[in-house]
C-alpha atoms as a PDB file:
ATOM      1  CA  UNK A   1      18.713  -1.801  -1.439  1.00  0.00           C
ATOM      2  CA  UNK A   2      18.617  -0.330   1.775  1.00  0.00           C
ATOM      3  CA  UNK A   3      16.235   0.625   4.355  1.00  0.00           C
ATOM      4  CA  UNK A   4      17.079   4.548   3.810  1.00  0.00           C
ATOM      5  CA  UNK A   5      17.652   3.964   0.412  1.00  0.00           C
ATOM      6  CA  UNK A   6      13.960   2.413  -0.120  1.00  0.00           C
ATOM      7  CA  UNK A   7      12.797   5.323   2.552  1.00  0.00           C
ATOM      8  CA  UNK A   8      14.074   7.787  -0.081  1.00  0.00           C
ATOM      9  CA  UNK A   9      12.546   6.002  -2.918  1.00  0.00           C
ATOM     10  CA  UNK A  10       9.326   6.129  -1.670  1.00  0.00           C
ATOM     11  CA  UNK A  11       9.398   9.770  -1.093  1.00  0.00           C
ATOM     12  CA  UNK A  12      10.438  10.051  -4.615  1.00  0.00           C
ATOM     13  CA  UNK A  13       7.880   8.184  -5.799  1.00  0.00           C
ATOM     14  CA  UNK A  14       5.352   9.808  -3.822  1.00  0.00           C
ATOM     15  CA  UNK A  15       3.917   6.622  -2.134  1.00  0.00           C
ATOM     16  CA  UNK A  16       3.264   5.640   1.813  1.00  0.00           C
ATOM     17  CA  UNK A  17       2.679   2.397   1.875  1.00  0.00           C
ATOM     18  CA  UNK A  18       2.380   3.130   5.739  1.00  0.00           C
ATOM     19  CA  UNK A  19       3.396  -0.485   7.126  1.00  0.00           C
ATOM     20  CA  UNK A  20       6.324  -1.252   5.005  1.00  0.00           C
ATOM     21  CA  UNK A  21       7.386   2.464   6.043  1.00  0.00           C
ATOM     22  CA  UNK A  22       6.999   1.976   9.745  1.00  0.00           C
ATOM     23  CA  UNK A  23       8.717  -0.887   9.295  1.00  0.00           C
ATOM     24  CA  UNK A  24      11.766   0.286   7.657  1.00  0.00           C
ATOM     25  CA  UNK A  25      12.053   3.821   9.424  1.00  0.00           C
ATOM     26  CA  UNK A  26      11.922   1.788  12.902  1.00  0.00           C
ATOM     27  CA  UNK A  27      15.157  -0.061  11.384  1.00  0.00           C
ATOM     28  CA  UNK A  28      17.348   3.248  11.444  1.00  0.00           C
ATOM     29  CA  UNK A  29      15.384   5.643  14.113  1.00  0.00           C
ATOM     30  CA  UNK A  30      18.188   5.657  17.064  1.00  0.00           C
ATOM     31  CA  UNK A  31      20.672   4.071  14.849  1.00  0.00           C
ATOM     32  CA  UNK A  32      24.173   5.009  13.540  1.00  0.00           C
ATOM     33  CA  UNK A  33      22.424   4.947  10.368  1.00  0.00           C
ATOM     34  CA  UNK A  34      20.077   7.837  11.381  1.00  0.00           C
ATOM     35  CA  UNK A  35      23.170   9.768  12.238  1.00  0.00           C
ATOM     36  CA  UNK A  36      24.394   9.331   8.312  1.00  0.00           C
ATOM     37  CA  UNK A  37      21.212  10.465   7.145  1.00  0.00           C
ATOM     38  CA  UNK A  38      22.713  14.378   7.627  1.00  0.00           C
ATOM     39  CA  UNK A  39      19.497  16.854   6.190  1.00  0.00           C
ATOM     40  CA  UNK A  40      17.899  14.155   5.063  1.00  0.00           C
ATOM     41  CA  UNK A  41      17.121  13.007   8.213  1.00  0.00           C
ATOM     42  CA  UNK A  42      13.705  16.329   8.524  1.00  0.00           C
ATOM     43  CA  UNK A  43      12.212  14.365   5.230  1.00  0.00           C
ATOM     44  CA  UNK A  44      12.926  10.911   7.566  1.00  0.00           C
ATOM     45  CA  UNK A  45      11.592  12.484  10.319  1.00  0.00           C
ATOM     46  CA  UNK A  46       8.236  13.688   8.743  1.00  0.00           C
ATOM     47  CA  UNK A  47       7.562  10.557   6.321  1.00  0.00           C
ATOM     48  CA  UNK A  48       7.977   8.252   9.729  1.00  0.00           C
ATOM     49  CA  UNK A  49       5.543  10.485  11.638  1.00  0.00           C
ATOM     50  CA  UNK A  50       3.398  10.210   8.615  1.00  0.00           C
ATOM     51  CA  UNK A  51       3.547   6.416   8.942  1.00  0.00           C
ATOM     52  CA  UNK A  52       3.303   6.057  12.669  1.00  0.00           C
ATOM     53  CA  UNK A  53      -0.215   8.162  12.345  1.00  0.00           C
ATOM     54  CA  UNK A  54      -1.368   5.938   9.860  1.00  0.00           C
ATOM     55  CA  UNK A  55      -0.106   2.450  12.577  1.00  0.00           C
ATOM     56  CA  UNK A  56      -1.626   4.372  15.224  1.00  0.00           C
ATOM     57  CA  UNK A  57       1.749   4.708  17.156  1.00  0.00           C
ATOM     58  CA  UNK A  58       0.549   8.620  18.246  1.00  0.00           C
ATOM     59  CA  UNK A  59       3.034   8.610  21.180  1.00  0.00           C
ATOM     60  CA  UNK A  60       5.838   8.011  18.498  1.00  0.00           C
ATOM     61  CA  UNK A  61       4.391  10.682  16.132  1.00  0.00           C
ATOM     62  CA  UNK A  62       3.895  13.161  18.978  1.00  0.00           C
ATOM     63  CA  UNK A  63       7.978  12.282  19.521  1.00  0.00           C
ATOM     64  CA  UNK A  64       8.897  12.885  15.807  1.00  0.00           C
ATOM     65  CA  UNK A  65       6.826  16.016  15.655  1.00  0.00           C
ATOM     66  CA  UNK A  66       8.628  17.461  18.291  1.00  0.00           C
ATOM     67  CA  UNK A  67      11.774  17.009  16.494  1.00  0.00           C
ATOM     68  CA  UNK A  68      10.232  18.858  13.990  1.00  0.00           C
ATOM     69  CA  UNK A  69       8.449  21.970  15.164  1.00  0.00           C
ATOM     70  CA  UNK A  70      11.510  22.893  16.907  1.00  0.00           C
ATOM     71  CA  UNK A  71      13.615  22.639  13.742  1.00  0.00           C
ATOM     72  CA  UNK A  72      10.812  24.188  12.086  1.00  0.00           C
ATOM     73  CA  UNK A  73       8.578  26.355  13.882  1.00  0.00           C
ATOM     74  CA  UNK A  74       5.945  27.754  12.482  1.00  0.00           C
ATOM     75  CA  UNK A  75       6.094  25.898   9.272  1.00  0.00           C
ATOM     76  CA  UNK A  76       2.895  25.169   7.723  1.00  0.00           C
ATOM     77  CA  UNK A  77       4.193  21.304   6.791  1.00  0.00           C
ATOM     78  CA  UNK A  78       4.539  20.669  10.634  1.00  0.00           C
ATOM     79  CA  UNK A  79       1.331  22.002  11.030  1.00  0.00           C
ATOM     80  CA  UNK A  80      -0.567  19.310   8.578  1.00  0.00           C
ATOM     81  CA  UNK A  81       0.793  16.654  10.689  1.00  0.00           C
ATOM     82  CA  UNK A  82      -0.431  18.420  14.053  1.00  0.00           C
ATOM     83  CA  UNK A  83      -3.888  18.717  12.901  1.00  0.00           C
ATOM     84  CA  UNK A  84      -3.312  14.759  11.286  1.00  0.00           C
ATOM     85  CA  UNK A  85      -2.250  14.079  15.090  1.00  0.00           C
ATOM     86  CA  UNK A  86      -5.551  15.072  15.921  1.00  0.00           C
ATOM     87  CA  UNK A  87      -7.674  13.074  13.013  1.00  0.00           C
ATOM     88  CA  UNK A  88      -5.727  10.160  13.934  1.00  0.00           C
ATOM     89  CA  UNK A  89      -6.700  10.754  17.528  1.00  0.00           C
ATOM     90  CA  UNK A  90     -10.538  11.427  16.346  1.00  0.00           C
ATOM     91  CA  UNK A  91      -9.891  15.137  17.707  1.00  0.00           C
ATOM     92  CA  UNK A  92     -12.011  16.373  14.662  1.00  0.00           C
ATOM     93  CA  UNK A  93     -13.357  19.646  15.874  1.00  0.00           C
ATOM     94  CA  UNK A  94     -10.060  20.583  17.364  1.00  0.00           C
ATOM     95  CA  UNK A  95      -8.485  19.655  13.981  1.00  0.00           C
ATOM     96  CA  UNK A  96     -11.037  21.562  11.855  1.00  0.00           C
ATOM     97  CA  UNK A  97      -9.801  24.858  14.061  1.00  0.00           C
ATOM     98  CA  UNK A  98      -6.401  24.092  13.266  1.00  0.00           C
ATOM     99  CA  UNK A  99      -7.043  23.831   9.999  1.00  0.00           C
ATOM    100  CA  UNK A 100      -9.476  26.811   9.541  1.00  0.00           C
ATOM    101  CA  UNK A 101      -6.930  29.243  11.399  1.00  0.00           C
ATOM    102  CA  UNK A 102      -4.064  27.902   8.975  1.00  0.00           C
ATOM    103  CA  UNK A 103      -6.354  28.310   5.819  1.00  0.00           C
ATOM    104  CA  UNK A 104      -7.071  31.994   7.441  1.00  0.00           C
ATOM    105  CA  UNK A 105      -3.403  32.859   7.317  1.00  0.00           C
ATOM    106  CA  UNK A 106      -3.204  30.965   3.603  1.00  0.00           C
ATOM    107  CA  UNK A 107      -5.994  30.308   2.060  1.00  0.00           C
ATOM    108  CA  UNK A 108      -3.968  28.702  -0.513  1.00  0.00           C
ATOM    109  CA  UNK A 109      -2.575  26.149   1.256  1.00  0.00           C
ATOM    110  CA  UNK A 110      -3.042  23.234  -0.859  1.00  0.00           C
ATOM    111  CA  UNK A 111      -1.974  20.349   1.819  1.00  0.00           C
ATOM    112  CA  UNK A 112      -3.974  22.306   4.527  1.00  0.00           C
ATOM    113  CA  UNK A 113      -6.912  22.041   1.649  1.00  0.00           C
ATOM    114  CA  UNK A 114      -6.330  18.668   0.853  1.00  0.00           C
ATOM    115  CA  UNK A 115      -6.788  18.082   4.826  1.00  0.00           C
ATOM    116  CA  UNK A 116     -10.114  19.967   5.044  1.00  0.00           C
ATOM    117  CA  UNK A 117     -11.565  17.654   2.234  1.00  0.00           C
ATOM    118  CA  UNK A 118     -10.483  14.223   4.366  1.00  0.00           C
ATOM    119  CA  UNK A 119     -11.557  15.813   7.422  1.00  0.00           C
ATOM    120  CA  UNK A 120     -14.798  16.343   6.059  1.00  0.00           C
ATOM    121  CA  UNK A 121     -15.414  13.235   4.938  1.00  0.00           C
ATOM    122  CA  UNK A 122     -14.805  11.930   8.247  1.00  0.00           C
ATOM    123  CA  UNK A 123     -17.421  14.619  10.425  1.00  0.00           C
ATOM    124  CA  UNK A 124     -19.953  14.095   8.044  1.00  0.00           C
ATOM    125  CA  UNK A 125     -19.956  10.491   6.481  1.00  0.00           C
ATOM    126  CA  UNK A 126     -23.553  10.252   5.947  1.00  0.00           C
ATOM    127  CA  UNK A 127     -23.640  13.181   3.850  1.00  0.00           C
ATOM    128  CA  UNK A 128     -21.503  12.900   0.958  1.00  0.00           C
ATOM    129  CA  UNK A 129     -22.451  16.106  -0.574  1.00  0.00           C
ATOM    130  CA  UNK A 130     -20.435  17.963   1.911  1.00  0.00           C
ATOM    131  CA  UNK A 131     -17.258  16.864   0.765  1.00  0.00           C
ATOM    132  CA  UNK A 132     -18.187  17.102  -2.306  1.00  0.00           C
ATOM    133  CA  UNK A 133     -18.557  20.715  -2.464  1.00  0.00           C
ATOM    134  CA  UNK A 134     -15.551  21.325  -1.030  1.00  0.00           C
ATOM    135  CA  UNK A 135     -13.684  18.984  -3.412  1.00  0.00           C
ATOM    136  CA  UNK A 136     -15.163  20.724  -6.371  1.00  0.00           C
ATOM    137  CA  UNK A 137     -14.234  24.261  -5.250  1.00  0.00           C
ATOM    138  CA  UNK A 138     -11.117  23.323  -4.418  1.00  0.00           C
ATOM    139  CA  UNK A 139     -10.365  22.001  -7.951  1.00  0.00           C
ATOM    140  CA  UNK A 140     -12.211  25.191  -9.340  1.00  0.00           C
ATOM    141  CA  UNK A 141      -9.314  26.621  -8.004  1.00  0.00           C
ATOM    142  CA  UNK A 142      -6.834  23.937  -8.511  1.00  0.00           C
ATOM    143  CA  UNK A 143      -7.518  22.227 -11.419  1.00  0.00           C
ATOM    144  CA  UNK A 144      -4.180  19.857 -12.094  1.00  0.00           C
ATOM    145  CA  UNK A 145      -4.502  18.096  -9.438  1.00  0.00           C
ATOM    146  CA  UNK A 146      -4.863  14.222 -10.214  1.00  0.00           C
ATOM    147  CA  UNK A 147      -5.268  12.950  -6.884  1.00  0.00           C
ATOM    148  CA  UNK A 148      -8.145  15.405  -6.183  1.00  0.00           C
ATOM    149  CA  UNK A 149      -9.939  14.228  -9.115  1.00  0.00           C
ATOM    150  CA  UNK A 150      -9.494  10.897  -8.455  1.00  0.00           C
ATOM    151  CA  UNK A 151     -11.215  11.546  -5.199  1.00  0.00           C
ATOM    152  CA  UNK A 152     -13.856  13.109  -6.704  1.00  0.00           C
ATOM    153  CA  UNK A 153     -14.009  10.140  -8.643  1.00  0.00           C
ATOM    154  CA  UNK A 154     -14.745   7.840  -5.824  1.00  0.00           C
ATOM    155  CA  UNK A 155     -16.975   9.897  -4.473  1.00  0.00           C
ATOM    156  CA  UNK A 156     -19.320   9.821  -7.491  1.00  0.00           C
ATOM    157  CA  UNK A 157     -18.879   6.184  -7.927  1.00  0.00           C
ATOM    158  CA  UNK A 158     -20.474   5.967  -4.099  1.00  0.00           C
ATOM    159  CA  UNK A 159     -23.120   7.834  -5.351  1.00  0.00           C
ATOM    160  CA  UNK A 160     -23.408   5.441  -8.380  1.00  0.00           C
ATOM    161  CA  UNK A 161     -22.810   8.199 -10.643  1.00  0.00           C
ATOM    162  CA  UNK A 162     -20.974   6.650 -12.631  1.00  0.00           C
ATOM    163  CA  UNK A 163     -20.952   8.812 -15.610  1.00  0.00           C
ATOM    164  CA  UNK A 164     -20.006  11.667 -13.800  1.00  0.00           C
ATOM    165  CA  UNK A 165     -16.818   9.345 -11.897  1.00  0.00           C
ATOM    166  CA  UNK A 166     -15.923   8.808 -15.941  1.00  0.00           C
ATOM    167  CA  UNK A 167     -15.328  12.284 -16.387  1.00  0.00           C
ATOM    168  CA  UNK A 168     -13.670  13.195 -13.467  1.00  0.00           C
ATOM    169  CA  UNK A 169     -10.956  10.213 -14.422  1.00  0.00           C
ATOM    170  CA  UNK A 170     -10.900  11.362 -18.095  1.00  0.00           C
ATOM    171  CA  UNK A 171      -9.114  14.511 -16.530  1.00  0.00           C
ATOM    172  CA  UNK A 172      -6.484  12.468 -14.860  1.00  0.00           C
ATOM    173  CA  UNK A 173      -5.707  11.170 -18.269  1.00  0.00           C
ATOM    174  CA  UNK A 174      -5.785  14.142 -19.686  1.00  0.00           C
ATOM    175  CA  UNK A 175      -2.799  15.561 -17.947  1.00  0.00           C
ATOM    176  CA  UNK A 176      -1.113  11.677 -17.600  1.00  0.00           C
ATOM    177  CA  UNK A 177      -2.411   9.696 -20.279  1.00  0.00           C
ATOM    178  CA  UNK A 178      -0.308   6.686 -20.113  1.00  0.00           C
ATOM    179  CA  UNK A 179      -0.655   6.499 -16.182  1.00  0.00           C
ATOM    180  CA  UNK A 180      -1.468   2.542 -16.070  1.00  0.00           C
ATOM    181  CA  UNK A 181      -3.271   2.925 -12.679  1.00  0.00           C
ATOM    182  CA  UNK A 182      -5.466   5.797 -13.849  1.00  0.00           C
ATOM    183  CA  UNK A 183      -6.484   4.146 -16.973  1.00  0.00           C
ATOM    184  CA  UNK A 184      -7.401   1.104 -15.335  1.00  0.00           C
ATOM    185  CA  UNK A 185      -9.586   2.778 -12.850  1.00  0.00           C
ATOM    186  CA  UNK A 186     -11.138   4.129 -16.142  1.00  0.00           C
ATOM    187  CA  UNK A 187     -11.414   0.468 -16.697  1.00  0.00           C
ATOM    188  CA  UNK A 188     -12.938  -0.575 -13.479  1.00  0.00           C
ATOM    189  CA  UNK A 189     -15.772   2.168 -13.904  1.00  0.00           C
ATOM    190  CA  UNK A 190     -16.602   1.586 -16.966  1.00  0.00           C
ATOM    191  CA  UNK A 191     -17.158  -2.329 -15.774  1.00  0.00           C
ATOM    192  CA  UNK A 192     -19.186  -1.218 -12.694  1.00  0.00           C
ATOM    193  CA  UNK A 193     -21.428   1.269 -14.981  1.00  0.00           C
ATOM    194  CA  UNK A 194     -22.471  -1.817 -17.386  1.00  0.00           C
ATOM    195  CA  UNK A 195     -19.789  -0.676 -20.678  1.00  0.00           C
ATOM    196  CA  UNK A 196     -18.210  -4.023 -20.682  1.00  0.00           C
ATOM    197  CA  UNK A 197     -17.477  -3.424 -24.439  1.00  0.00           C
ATOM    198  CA  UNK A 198     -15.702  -0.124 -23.304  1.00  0.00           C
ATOM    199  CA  UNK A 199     -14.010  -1.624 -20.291  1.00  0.00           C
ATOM    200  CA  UNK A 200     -12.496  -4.670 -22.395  1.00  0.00           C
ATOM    201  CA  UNK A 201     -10.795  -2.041 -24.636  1.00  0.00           C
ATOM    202  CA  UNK A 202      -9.573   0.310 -21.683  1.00  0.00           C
ATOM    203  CA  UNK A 203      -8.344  -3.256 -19.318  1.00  0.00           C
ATOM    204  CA  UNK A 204      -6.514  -4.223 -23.453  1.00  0.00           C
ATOM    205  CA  UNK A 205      -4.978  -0.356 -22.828  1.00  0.00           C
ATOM    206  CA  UNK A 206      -3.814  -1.243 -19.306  1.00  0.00           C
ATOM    207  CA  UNK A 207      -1.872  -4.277 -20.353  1.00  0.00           C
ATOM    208  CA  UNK A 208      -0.090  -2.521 -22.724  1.00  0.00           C
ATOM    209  CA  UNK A 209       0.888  -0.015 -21.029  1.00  0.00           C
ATOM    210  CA  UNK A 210       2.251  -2.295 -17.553  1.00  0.00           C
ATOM    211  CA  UNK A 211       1.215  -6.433 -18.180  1.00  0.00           C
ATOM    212  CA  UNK A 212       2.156  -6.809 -14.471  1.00  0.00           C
ATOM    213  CA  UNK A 213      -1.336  -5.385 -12.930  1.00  0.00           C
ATOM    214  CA  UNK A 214      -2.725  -8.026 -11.840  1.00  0.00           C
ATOM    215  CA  UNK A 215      -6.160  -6.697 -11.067  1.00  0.00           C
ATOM    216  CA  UNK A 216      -6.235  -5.922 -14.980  1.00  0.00           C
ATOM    217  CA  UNK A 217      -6.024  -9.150 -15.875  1.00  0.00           C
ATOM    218  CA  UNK A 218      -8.643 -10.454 -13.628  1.00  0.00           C
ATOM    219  CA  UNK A 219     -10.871  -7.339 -15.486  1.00  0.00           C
ATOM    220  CA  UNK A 220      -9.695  -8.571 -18.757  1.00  0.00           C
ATOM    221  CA  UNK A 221     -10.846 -12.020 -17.642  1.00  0.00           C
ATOM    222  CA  UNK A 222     -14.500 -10.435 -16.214  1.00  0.00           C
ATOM    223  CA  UNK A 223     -15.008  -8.650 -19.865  1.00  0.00           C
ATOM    224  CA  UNK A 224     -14.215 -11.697 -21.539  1.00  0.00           C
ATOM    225  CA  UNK A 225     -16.635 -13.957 -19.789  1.00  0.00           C
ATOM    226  CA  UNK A 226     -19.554 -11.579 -20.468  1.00  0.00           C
ATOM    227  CA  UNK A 227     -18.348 -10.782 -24.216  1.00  0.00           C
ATOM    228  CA  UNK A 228     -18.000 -14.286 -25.007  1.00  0.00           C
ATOM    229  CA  UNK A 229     -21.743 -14.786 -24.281  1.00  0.00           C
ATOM    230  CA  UNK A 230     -22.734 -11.735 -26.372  1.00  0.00           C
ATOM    231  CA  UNK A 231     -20.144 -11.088 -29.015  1.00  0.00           C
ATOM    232  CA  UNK A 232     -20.586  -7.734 -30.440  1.00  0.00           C
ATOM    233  CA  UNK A 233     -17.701  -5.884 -32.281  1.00  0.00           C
ATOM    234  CA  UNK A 234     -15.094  -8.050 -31.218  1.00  0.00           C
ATOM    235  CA  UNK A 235     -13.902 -11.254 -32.871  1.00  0.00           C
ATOM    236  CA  UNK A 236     -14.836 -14.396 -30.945  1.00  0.00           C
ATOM    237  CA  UNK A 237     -11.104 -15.921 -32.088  1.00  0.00           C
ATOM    238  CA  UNK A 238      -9.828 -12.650 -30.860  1.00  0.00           C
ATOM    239  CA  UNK A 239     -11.495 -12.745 -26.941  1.00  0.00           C
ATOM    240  CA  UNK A 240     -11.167 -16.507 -26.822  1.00  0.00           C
ATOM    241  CA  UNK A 241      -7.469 -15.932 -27.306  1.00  0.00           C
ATOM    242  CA  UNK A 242      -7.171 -12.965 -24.696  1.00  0.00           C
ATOM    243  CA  UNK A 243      -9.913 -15.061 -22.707  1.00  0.00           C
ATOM    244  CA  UNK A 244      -6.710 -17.782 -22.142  1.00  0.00           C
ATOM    245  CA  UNK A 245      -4.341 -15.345 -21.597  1.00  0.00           C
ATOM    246  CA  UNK A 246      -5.738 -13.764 -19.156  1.00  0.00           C
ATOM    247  CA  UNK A 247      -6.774 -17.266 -17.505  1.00  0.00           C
ATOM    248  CA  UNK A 248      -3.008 -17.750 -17.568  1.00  0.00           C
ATOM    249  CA  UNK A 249      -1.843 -14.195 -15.853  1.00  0.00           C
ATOM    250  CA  UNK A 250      -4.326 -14.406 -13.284  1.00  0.00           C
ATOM    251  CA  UNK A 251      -3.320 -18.271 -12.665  1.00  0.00           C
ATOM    252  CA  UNK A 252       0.255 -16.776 -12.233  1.00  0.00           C
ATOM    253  CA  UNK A 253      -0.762 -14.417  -9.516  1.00  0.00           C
ATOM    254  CA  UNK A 254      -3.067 -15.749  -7.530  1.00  0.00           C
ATOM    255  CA  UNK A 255      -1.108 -19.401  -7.348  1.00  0.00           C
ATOM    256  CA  UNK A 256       2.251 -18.463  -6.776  1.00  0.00           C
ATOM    257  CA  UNK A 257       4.054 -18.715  -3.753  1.00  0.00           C
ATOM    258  CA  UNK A 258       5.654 -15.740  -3.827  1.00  0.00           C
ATOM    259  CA  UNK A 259       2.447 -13.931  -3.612  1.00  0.00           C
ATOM    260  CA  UNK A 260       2.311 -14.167  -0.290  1.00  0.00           C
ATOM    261  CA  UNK A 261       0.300 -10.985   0.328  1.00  0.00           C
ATOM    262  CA  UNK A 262      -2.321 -12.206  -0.962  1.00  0.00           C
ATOM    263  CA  UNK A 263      -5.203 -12.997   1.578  1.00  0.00           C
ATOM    264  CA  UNK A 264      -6.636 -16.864   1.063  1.00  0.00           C
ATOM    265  CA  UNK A 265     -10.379 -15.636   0.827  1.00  0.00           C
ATOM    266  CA  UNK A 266      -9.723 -13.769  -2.463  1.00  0.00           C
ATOM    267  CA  UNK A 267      -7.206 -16.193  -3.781  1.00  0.00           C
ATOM    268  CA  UNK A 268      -9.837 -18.490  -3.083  1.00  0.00           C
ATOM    269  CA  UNK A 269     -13.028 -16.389  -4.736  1.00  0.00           C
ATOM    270  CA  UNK A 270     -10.751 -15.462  -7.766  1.00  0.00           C
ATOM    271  CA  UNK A 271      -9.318 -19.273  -8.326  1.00  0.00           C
ATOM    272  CA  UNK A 272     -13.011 -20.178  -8.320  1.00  0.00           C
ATOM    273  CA  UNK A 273     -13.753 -17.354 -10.829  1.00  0.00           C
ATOM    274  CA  UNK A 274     -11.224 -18.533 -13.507  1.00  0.00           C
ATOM    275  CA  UNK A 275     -11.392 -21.996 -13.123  1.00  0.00           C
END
């Protein structure tokens, strides 16, 4: 696969996965292959300014948002990434303004909402409770939005309300159900809250649905350890068998040489874990 052809996949797909991105982009930017891109060169264009803000590279960003405002003045997608020019510079106040005046014009902006949450997490991130709020009203207003309440999830598990995270993740799966990475966040929660019956039947739920996560494993592995000890509903046959296999998956992962991306401190803690 290509680099454009990846580039295009992971708009598709929604993802940044900033690095890789910057990486990639910077192989076509002033290329012939930028030149075969045709229109899809303004969706380049913004997901490599979106990458180089996340790098750090502003003066490239600044250069690619150029490109952009004068294909697109006035467009209120342009104007996210001017006022994330400014986060990334720690220009909050001037950002906020930006922001503010855009939600003035359209108060139904959802990116330029989306924005004012982040943005308030970062002036005030002592006090939780502000971004809070506006998280909440925002999904009074826009309630199918999975990300948001997957925020709102974090947020609560911060505040070790963990009950409350629960719920807020129970909507995710409301509108995507068999979303692996949602469910096993569902997982993960119900671990940290002290359900480790509950969160050995959600991590079983995770491997169904995609036996490739590796950080479900490792949970499965966690659940068994403590269940093994204190048998309740399950059968001790039954978690001494998913006991090995998840021995076995998280062996796979954290030994192989091909999982290079892995840092050496947590193949190290997690090795020491299963052994």
């Amino acid at each position: 696969m290509s680099a454009s052809e990846k580039l295009e996949e992971f708009r598709k797909q929604g993802v940044r996965r900033s690095q890789e991105t910057y990486t990639l982009s910077k192989q076509i930017y002033g290329t012939r292959h930028e030149r075969t891109l045709g229109d899809d060169r303004w969706a380049f264009y913004e997901q490599y300014a979106i990458s180089a803000l996340d790098v750090g590279d502003h003066l490239l960003a600044e250069e690619l948002l150029l490109r952009l405002a004068e294909k697109f003045p006035q467009s209120p997608r342009v104007s996210v990434l001017e006022g994330m020019l400014l986060e990334s510079k720690g220009e909050f106040r001037l950002a906020e303004r930006l922001y503010t005046s855009l939600l003035e014009e359209d108060p139904t902006n959802i990116a330029i909402q989306k924005r004012m949450i982040v943005l308030t997490k970062l002036l005030h991130p002592k006090d939780p409770s502000k971004a809070l709020d506006r998280l909440t009203t925002y999904l009074d207003t826009f309630y199918s939005d999975p990300e948001a309440w997957m925020e709102l999830a974090d947020i609560y598990t911060q505040q070790q309300s963990y009950q409350r995270a629960l719920f807020a993740i129970e909507e995710c799966l409301l509108m995507q159900p068999i979303n692996p990475f949602f469910v096993l966040k569902y997982a993960e929660t119900q671990y940290t809250s002290g359900d480790i019956h509950e969160a050995y039947k959600s991590y079983l739920r995770v491997v169904e649905l995609q036996d490739s996560f590796p950080r479900a494993w490792l949970g499965l592995k966690m659940c068994c350890k403590k269940l093994l000890k204190y048998p309740r509903n399950e059968q001790p046959e039954h978690l001494q068998s998913v006991d090995v296999l998840s021995t076995k998956k998280t062996l796979d992962v954290y030994t192989s040489s091909s999982k290079k991306k892995v840092d050496e401190d947590s193949r190290k803690a997690v090795l020491k874990f299963v052994e």
